[in-house]
PDB file of N, CA and C in Angstrom:
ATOM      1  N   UNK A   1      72.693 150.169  90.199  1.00  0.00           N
ATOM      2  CA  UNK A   1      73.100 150.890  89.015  1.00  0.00           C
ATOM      3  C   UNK A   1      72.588 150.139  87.786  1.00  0.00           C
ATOM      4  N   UNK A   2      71.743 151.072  87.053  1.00  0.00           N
ATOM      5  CA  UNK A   2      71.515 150.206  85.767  1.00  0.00           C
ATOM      6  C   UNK A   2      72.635 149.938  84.699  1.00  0.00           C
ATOM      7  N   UNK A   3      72.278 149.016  83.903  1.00  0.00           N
ATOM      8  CA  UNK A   3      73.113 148.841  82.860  1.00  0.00           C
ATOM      9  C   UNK A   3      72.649 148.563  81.462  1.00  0.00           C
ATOM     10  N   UNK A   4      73.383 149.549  80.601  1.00  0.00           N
ATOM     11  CA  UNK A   4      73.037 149.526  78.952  1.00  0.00           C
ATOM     12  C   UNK A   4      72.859 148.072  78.273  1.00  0.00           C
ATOM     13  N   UNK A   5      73.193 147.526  78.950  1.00  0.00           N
ATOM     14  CA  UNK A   5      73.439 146.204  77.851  1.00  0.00           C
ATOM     15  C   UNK A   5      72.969 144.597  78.772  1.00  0.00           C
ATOM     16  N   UNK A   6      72.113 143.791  77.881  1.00  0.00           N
ATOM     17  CA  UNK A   6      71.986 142.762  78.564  1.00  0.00           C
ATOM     18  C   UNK A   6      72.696 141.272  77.900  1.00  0.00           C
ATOM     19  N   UNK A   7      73.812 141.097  79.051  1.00  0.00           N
ATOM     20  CA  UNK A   7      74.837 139.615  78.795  1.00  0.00           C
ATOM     21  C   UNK A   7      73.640 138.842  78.227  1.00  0.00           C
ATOM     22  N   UNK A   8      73.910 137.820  77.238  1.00  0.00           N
ATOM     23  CA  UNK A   8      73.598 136.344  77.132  1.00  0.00           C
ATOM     24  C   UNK A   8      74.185 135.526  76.035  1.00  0.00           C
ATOM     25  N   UNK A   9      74.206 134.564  76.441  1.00  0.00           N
ATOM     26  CA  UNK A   9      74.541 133.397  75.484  1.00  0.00           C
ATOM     27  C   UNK A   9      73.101 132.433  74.689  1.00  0.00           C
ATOM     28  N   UNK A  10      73.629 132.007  73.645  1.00  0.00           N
ATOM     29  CA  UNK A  10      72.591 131.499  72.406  1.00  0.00           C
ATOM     30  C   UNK A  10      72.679 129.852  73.271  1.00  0.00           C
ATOM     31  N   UNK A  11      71.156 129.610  73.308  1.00  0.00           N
ATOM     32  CA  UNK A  11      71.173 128.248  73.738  1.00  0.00           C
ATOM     33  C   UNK A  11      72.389 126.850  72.816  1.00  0.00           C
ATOM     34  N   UNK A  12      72.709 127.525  72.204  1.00  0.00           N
ATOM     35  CA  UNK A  12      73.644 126.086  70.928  1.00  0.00           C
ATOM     36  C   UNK A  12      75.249 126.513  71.371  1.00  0.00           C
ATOM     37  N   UNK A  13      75.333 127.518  72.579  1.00  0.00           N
ATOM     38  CA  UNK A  13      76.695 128.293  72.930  1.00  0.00           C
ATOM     39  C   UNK A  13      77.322 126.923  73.662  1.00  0.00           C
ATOM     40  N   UNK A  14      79.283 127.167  73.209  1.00  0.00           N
ATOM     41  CA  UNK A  14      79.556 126.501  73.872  1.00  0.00           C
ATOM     42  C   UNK A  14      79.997 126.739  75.007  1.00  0.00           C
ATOM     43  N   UNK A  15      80.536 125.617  76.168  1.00  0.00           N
ATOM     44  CA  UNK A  15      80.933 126.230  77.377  1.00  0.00           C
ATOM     45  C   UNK A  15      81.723 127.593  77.401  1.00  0.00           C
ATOM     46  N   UNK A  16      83.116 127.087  76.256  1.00  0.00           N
ATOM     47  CA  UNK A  16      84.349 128.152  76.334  1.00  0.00           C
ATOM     48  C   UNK A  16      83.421 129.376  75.890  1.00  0.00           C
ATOM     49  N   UNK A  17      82.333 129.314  74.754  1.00  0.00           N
ATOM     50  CA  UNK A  17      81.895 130.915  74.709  1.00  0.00           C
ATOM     51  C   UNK A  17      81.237 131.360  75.983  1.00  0.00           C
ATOM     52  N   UNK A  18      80.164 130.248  76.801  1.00  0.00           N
ATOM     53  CA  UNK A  18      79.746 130.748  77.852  1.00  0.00           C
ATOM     54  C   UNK A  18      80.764 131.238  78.606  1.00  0.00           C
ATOM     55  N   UNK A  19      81.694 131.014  79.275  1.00  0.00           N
ATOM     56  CA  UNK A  19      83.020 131.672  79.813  1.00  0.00           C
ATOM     57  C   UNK A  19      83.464 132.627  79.459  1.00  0.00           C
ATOM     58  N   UNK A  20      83.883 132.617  78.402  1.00  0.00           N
ATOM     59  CA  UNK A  20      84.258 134.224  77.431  1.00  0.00           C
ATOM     60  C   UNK A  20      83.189 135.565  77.868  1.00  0.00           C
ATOM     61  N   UNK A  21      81.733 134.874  77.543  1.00  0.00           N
ATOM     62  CA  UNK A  21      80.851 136.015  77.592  1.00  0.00           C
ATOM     63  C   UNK A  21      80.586 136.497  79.390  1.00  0.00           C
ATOM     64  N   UNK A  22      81.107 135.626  80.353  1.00  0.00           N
ATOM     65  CA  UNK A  22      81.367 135.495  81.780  1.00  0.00           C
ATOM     66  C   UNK A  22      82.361 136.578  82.173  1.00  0.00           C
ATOM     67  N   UNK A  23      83.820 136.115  81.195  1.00  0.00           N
ATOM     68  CA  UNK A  23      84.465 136.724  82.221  1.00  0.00           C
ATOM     69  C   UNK A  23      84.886 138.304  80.928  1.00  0.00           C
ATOM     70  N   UNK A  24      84.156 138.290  80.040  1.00  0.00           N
ATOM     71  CA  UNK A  24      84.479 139.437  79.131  1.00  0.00           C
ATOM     72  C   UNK A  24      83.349 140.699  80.297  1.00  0.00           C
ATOM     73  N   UNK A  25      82.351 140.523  80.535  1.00  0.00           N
ATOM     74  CA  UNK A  25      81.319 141.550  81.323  1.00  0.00           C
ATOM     75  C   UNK A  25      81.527 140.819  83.024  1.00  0.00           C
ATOM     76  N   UNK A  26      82.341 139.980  83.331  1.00  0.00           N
ATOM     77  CA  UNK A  26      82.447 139.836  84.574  1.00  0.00           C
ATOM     78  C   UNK A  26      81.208 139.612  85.205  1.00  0.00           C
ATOM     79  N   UNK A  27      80.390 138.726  85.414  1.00  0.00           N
ATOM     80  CA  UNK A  27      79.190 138.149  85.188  1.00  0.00           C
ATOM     81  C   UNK A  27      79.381 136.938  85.555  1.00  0.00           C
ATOM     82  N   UNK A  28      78.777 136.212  87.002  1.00  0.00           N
ATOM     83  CA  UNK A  28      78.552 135.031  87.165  1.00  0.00           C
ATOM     84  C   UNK A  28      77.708 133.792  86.764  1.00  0.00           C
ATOM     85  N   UNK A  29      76.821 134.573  86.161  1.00  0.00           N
ATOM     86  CA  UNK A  29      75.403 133.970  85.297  1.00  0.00           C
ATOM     87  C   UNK A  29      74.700 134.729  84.258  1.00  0.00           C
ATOM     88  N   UNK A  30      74.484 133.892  83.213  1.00  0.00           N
ATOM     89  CA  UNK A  30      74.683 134.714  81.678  1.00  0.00           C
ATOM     90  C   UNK A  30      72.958 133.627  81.818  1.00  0.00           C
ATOM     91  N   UNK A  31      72.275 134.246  81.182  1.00  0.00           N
ATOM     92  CA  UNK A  31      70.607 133.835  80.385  1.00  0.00           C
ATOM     93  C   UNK A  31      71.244 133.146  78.994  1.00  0.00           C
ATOM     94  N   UNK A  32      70.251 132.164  79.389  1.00  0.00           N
ATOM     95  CA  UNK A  32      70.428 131.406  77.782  1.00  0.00           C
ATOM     96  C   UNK A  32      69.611 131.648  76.791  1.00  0.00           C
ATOM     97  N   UNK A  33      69.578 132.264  76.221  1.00  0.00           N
ATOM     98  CA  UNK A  33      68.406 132.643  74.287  1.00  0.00           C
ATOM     99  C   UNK A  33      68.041 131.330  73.376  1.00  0.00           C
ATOM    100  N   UNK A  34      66.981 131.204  73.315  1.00  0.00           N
ATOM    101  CA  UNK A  34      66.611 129.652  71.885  1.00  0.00           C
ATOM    102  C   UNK A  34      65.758 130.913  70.959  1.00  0.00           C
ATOM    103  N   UNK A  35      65.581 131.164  69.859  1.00  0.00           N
ATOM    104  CA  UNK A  35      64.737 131.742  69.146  1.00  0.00           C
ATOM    105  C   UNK A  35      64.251 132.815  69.577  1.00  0.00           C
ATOM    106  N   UNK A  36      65.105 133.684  70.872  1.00  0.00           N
ATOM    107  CA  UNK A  36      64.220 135.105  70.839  1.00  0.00           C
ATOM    108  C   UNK A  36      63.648 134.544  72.226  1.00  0.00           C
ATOM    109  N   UNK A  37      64.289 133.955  73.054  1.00  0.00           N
ATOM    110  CA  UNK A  37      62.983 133.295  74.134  1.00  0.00           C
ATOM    111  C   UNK A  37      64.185 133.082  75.590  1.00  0.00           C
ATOM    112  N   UNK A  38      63.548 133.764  76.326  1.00  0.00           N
ATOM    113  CA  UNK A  38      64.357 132.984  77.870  1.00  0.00           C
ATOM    114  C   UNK A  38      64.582 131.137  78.042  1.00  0.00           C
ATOM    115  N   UNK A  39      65.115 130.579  77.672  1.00  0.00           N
ATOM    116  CA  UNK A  39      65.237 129.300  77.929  1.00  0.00           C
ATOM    117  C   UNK A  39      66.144 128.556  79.074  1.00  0.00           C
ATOM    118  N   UNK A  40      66.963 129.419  79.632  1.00  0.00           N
ATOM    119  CA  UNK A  40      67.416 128.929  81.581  1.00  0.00           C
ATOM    120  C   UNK A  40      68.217 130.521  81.323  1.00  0.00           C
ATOM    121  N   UNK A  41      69.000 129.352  82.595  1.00  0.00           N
ATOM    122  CA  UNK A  41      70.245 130.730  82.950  1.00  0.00           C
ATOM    123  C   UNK A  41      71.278 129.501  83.176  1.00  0.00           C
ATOM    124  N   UNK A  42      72.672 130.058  82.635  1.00  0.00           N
ATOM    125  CA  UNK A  42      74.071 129.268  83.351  1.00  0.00           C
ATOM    126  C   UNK A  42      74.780 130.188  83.671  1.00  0.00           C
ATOM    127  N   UNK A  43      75.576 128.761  85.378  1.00  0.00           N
ATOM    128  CA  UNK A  43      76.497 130.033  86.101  1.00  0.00           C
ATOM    129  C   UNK A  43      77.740 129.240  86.185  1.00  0.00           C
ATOM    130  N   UNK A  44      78.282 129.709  86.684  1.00  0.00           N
ATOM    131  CA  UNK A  44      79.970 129.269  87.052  1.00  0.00           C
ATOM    132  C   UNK A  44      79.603 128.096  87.426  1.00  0.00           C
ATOM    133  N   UNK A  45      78.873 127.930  87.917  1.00  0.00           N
ATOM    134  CA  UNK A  45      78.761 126.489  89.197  1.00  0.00           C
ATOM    135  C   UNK A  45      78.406 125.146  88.517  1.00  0.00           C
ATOM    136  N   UNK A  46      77.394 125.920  87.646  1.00  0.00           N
ATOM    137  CA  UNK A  46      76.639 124.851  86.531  1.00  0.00           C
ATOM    138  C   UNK A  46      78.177 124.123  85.675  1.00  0.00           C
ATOM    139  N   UNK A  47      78.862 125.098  85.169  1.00  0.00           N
ATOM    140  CA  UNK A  47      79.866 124.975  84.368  1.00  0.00           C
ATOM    141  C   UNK A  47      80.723 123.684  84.777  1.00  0.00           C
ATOM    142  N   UNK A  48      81.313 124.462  86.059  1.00  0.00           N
ATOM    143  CA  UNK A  48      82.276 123.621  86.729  1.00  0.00           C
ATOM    144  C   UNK A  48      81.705 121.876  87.054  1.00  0.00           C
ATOM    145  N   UNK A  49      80.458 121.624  87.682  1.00  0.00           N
ATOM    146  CA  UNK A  49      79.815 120.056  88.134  1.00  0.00           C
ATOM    147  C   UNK A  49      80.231 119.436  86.588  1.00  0.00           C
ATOM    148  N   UNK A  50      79.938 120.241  85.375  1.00  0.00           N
ATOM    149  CA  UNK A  50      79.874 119.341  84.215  1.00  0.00           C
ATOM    150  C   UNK A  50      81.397 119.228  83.529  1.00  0.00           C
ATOM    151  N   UNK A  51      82.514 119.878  84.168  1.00  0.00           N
ATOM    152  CA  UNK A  51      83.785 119.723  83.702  1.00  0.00           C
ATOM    153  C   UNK A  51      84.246 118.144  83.983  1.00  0.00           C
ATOM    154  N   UNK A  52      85.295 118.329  83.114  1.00  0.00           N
ATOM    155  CA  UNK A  52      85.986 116.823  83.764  1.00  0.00           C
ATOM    156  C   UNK A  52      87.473 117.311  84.922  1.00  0.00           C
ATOM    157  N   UNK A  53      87.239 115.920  85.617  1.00  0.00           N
ATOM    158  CA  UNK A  53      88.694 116.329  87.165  1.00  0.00           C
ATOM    159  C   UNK A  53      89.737 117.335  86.800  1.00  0.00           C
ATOM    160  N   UNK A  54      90.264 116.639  85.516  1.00  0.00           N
ATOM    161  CA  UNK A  54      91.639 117.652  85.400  1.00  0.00           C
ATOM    162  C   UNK A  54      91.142 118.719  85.269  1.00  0.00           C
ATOM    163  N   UNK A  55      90.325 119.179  84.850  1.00  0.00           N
ATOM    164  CA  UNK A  55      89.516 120.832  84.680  1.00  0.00           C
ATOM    165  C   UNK A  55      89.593 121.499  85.432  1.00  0.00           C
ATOM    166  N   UNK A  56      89.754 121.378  86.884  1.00  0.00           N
ATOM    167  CA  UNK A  56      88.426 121.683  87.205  1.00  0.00           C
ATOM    168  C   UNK A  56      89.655 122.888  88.574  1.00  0.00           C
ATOM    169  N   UNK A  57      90.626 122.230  88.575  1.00  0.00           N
ATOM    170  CA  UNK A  57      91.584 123.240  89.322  1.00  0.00           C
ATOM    171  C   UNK A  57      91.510 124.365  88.397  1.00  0.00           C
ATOM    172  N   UNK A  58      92.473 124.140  87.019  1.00  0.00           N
ATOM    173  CA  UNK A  58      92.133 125.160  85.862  1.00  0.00           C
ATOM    174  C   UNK A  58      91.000 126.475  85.992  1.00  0.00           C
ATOM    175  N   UNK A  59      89.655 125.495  86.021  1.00  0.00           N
ATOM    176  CA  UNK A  59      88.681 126.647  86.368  1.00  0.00           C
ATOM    177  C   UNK A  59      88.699 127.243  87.229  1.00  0.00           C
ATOM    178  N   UNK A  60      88.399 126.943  88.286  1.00  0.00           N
ATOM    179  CA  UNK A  60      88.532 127.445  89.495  1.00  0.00           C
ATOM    180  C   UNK A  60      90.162 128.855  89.479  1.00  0.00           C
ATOM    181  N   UNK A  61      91.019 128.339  89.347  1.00  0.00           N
ATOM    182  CA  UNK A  61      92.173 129.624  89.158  1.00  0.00           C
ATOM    183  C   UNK A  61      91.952 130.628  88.147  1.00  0.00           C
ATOM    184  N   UNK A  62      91.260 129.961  87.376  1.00  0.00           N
ATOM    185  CA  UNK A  62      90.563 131.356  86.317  1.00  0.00           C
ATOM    186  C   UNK A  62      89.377 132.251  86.699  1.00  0.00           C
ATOM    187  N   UNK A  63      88.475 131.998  87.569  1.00  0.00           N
ATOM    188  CA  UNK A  63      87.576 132.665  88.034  1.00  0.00           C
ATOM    189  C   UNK A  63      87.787 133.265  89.400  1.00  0.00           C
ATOM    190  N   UNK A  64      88.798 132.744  89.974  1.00  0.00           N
ATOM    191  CA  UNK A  64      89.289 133.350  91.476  1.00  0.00           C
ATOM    192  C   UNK A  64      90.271 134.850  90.978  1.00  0.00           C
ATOM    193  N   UNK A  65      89.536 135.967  91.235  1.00  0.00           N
ATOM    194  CA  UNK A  65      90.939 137.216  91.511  1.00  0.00           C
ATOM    195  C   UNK A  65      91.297 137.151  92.772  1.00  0.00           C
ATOM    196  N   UNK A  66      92.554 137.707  92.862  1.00  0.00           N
ATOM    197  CA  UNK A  66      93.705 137.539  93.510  1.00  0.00           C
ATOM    198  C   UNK A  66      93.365 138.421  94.778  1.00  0.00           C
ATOM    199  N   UNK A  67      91.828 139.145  94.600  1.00  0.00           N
ATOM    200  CA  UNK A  67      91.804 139.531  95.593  1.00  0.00           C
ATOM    201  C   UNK A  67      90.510 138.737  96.669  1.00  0.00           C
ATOM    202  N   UNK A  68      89.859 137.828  95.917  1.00  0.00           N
ATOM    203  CA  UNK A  68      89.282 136.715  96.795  1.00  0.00           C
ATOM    204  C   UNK A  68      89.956 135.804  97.181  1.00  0.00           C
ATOM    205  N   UNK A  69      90.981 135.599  97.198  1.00  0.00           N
ATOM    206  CA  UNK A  69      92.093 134.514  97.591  1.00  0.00           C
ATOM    207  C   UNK A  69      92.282 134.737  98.283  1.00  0.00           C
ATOM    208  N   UNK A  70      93.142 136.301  98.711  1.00  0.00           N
ATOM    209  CA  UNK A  70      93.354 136.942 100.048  1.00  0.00           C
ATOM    210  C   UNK A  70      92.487 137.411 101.189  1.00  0.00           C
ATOM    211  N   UNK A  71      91.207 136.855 100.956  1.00  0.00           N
ATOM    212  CA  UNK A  71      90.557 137.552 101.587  1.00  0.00           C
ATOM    213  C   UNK A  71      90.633 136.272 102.927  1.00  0.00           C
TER     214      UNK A  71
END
């Protein structure tokens, strides 16, 4: 299915906006923009290695629905 609109975050984005723009379009990996230009991609995974310990349960319960838990 196509879609109208393409997710991304501005390479100078911070994590919490990368997240926001994640879980606002439900989107595991958002493209990063510098000047009009593909410059990577970040995903959940990327996010999480660079959190600190106490984080990192936090994250993880925020990106799990309740129906991958049960599964």
């Amino acid at each position: 299915m196509a879609r109208d609109s393409i997710y991304y975050v501005d390479a100078n984005a911070s994590i919490q906006e990368m997240l926001n723009v994640m879980e606002e379009h439900q989107v595991r990996r958002v493209p990063v923009i510098s000047e009009h230009r593909l410059v990577g991609i970040v995903t959940e995974a990327d996010i999480a290695r660079h959190l600190p310990e106490h984080a990192i349960v936090q994250f993880v319960k925020a990106i799990c629905s309740p129906m991958a838990l049960a599964s």
